[in-house]
N, C-alpha and C. Protein backbone atom coordinates (compact mmCIF):
# COMPACT_ATOMS: atom_id res chain seq x y z
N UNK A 1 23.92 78.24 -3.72
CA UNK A 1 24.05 76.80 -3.83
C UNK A 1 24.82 76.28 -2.60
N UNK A 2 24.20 75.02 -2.15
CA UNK A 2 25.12 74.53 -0.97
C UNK A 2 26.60 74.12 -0.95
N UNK A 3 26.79 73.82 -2.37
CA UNK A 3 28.18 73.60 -2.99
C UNK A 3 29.56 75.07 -2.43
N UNK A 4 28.79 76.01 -2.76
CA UNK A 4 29.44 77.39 -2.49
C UNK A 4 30.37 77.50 -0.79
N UNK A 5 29.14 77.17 -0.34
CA UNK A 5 29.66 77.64 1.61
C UNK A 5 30.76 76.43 1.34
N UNK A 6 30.88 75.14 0.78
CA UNK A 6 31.25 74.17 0.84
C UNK A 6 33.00 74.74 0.60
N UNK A 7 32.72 75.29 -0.86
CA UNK A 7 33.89 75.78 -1.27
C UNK A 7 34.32 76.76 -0.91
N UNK A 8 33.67 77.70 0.25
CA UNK A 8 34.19 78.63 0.37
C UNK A 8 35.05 78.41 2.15
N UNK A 9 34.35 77.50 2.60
CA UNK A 9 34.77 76.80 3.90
C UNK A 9 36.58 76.44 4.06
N UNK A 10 36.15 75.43 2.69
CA UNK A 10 37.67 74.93 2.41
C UNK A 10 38.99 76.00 1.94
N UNK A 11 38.50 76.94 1.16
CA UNK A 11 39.51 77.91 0.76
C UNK A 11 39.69 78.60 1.83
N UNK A 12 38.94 78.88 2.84
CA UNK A 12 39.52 79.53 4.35
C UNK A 12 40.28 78.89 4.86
N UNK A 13 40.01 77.53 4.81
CA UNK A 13 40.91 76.75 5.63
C UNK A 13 42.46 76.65 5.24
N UNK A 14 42.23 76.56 3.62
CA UNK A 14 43.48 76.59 2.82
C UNK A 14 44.06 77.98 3.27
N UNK A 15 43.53 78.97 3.46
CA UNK A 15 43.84 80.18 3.73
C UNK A 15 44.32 80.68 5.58
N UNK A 16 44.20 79.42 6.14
CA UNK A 16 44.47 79.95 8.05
C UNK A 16 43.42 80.93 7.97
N UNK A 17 42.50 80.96 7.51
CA UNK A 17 41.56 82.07 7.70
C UNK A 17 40.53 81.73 8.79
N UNK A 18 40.96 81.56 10.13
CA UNK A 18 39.85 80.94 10.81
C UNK A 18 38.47 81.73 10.92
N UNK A 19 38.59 82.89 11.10
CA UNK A 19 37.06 83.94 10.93
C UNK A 19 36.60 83.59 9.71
N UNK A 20 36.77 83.51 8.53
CA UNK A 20 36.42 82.99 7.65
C UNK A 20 36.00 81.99 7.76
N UNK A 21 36.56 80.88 7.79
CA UNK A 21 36.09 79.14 7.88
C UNK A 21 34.89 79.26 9.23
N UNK A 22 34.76 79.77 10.47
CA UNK A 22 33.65 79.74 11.40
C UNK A 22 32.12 80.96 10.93
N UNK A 23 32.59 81.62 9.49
CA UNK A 23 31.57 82.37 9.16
C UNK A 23 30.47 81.38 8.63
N UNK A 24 30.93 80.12 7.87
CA UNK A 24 30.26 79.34 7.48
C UNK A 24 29.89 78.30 8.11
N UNK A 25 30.09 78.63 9.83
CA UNK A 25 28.98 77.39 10.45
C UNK A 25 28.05 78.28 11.34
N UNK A 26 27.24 76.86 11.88
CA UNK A 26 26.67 77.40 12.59
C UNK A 26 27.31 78.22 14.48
N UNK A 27 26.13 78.64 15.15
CA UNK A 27 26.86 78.29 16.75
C UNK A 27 27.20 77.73 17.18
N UNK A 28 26.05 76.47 16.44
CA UNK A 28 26.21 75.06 17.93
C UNK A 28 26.57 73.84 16.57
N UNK A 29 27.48 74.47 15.80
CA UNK A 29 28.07 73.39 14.82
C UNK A 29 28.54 71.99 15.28
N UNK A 30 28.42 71.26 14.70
CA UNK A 30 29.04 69.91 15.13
C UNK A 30 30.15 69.49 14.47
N UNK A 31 31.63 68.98 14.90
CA UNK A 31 32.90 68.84 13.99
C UNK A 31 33.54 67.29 14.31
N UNK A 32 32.92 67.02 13.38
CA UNK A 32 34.20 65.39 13.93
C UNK A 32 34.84 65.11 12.73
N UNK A 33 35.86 64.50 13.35
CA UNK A 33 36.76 63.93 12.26
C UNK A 33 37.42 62.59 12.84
N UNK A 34 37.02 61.62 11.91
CA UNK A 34 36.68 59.85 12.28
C UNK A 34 38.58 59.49 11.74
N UNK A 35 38.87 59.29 11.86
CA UNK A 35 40.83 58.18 11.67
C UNK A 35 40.57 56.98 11.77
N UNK A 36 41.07 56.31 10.56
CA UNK A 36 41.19 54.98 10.74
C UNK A 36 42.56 54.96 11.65
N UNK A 37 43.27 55.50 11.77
CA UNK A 37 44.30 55.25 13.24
C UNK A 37 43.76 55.41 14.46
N UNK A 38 42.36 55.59 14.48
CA UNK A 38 42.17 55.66 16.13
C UNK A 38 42.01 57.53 16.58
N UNK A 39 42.34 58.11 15.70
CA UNK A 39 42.95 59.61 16.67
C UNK A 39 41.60 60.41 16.18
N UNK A 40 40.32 59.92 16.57
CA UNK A 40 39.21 60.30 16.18
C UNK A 40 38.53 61.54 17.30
N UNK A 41 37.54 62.74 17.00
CA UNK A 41 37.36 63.84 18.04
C UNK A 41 36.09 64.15 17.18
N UNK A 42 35.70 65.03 18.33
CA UNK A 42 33.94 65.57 17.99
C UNK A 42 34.10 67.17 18.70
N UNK A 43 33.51 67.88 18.26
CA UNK A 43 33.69 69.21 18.62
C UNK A 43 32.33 69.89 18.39
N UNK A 44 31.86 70.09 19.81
CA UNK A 44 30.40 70.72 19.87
C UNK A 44 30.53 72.31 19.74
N UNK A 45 30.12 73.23 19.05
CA UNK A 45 30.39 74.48 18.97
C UNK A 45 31.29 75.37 18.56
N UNK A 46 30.78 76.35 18.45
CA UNK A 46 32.02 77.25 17.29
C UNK A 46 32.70 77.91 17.84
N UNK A 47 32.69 78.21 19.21
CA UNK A 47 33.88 77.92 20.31
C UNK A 47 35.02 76.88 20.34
N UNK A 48 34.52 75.57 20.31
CA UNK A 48 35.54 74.74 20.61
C UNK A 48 36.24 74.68 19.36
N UNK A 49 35.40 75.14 18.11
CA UNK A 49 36.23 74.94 16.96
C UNK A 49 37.29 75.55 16.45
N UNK A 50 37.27 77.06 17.03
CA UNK A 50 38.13 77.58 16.91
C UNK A 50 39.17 77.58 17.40
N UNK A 51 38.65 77.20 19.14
CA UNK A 51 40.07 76.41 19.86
C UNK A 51 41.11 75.73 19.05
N UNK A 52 39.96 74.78 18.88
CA UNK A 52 40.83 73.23 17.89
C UNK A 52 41.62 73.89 16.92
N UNK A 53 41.02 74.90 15.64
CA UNK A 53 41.29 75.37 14.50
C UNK A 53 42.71 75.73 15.28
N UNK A 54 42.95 76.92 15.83
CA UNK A 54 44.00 77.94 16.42
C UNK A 54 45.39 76.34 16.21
N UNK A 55 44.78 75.92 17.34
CA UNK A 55 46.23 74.78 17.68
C UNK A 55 46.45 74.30 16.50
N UNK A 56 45.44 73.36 15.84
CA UNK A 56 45.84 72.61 14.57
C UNK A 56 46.44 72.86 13.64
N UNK A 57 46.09 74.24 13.40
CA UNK A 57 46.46 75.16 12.23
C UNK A 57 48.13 75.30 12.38
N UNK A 58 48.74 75.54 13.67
CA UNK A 58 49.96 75.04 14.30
C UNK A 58 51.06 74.14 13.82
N UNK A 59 50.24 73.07 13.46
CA UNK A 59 50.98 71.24 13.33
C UNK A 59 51.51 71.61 12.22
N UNK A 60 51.19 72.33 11.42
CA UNK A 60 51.32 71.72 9.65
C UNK A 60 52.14 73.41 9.68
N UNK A 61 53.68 73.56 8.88
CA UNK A 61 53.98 73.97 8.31
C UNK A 61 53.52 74.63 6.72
N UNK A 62 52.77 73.94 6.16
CA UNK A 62 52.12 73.67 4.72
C UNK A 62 50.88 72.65 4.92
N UNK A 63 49.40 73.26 4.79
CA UNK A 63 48.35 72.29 4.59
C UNK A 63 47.46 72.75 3.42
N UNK A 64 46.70 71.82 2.78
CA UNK A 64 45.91 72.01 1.69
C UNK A 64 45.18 70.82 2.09
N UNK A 65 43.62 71.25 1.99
CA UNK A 65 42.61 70.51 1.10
C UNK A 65 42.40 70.79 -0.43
N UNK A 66 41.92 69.50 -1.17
CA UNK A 66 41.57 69.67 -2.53
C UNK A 66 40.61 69.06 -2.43
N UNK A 67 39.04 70.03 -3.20
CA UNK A 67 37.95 68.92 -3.30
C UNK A 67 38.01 68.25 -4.75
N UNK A 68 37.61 67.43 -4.64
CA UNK A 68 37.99 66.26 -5.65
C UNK A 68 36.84 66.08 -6.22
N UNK A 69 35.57 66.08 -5.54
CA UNK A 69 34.32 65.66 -6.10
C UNK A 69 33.30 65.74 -5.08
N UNK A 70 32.36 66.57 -5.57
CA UNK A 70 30.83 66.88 -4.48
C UNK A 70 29.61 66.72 -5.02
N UNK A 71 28.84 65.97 -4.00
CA UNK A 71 27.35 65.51 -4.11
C UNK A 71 26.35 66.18 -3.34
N UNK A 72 25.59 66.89 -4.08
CA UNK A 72 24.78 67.87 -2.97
C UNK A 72 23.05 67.80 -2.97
N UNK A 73 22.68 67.59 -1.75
CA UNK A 73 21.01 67.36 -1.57
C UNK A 73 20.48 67.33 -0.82
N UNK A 74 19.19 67.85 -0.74
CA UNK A 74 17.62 67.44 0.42
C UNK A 74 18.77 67.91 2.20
N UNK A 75 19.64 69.23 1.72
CA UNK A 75 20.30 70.01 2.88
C UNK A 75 21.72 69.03 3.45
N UNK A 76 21.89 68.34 2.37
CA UNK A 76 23.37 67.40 3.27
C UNK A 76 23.97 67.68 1.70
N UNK A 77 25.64 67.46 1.69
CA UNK A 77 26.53 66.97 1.04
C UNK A 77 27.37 65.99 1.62
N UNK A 78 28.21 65.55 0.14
CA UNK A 78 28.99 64.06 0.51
C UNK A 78 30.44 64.74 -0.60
N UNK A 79 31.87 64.61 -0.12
CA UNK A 79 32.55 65.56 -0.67
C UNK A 79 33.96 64.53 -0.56
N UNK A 80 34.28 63.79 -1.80
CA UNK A 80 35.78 63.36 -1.81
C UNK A 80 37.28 64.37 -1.74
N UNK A 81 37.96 64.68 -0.82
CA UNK A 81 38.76 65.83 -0.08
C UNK A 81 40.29 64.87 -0.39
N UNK A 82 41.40 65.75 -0.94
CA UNK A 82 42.74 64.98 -0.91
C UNK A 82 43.44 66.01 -0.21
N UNK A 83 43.99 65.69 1.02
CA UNK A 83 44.99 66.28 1.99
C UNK A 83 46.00 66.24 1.96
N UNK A 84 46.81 67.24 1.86
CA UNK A 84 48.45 67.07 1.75
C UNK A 84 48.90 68.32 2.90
N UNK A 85 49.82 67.84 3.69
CA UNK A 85 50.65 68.56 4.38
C UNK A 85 51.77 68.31 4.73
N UNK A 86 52.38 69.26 5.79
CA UNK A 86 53.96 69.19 5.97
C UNK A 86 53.87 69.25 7.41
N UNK A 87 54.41 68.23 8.44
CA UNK A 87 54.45 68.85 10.03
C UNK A 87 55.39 69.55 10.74
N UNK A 88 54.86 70.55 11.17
CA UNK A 88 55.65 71.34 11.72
C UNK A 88 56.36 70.97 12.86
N UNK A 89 55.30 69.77 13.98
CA UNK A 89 55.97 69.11 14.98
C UNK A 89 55.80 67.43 14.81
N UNK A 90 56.11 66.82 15.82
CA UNK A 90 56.16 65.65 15.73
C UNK A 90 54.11 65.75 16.14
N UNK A 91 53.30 64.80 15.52
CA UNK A 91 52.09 64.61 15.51
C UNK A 91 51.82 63.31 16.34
N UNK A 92 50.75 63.23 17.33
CA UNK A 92 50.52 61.93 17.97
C UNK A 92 50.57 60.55 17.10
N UNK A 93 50.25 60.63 15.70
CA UNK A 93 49.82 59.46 15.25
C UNK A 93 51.57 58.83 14.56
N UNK A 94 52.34 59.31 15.13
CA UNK A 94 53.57 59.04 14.62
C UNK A 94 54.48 59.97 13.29
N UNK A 95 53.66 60.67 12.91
CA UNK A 95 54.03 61.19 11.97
C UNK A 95 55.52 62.42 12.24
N UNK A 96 56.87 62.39 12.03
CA UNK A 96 57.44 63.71 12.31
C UNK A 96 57.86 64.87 12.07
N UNK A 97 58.00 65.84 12.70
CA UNK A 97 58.11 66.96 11.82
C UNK A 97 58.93 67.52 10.96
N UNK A 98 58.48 67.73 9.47
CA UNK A 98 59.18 67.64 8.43
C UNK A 98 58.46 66.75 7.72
N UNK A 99 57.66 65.66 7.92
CA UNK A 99 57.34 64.91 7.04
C UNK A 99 55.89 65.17 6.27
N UNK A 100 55.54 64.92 5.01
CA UNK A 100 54.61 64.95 4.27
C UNK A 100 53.55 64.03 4.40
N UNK A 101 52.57 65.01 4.69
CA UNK A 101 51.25 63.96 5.02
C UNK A 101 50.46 63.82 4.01
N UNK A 102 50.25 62.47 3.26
CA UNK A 102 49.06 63.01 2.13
C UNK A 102 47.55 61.67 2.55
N UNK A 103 46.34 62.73 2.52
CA UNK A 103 45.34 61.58 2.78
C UNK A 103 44.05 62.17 1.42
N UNK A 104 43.36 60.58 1.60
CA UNK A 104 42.27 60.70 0.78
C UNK A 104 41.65 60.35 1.55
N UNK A 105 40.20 61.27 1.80
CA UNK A 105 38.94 61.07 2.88
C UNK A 105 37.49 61.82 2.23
N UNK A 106 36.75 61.48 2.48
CA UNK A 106 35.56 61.61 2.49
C UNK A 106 34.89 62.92 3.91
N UNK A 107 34.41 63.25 3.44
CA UNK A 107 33.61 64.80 4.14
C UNK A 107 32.24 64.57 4.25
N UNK A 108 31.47 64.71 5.53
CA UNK A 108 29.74 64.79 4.85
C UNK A 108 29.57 65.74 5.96
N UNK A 109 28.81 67.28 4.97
CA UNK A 109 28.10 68.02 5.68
C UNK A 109 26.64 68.15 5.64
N UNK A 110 26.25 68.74 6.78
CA UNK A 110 24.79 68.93 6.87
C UNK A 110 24.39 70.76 7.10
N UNK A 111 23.53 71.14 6.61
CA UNK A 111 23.16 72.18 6.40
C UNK A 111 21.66 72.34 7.25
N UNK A 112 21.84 74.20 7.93
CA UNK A 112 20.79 74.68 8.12
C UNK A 112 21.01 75.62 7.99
N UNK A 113 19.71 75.79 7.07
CA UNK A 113 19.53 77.23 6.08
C UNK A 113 21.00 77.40 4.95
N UNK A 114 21.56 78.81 5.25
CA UNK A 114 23.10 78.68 4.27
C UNK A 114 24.28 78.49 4.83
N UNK A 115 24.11 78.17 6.44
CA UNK A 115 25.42 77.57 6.69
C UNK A 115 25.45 75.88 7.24
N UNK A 116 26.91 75.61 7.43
CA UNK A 116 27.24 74.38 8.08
C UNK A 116 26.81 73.92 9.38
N UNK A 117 26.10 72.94 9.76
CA UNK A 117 25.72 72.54 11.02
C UNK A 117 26.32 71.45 11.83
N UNK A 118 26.63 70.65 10.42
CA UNK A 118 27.68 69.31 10.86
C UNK A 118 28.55 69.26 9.97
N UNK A 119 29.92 68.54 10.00
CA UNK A 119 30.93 68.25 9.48
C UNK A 119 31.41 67.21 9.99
N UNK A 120 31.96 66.40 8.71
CA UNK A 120 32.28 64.95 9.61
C UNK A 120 33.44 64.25 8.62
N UNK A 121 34.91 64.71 8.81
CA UNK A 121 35.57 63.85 7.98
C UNK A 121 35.90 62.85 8.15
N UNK A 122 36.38 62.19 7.45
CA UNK A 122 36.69 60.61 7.46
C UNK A 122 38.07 60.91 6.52
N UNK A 123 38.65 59.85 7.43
CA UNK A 123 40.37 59.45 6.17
C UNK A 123 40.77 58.48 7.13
């Protein structure tokens, strides 16, 4: 089920498991993640993602996704995600380290075959 890679994506992530979390995309995956503050990025490949992953994984002392609720079909999902973390450093968007980040955002992936091809959060 497409639901599965979905959930199994996120528990890597919950886990710093970056080999894990890049088992479930593709090569030439696509990664964005949209901010209503502006601090929006796109990430072509499962190269750059891991880049990104390595550093990011960094910021947060303590991070969790929770999926909240998933819609799955015709090779796409649509996935309500609640984020909570802790920063380890001071973060561009003002946030400092020590402080608790909590967001509610929206996820939509796209699928080819059984893995991830696109990812696109929103908060």
């Amino acid at each position: 089920m497409l639901d599965e890679i979905i959930r199994r994506y996120i528990a890597s992530y919950n886990d710093r498991d970056i080999d894990a979390m890049l088992a479930c995309v593709t090569d030439d995956v696509v990664f964005e993640n949209i901010s209503n503050t502006g601090q929006s990025m796109r990430l072509d490949g499962k190269a750059l993602m891991r880049q990104v992953a390595e550093v990011s994984g960094n910021a947060f002392s303590y991070r969790r996704q929770r999926l909240i609720n998933i819609v799955t079909g015709a090779g796409k999902a649509a996935a309500e995600i609640e984020f909570e973390g802790r920063a380890a450093v001071d973060l561009p968007n003002g946030v400092k380290a020590g402080e608790t980040v909590r967001v509610r955002g929206a996820s939509f992936f796209e699928f080819r075959g059984p893995l991830l091809c696109r990812i696109a959060d929103y908060s």
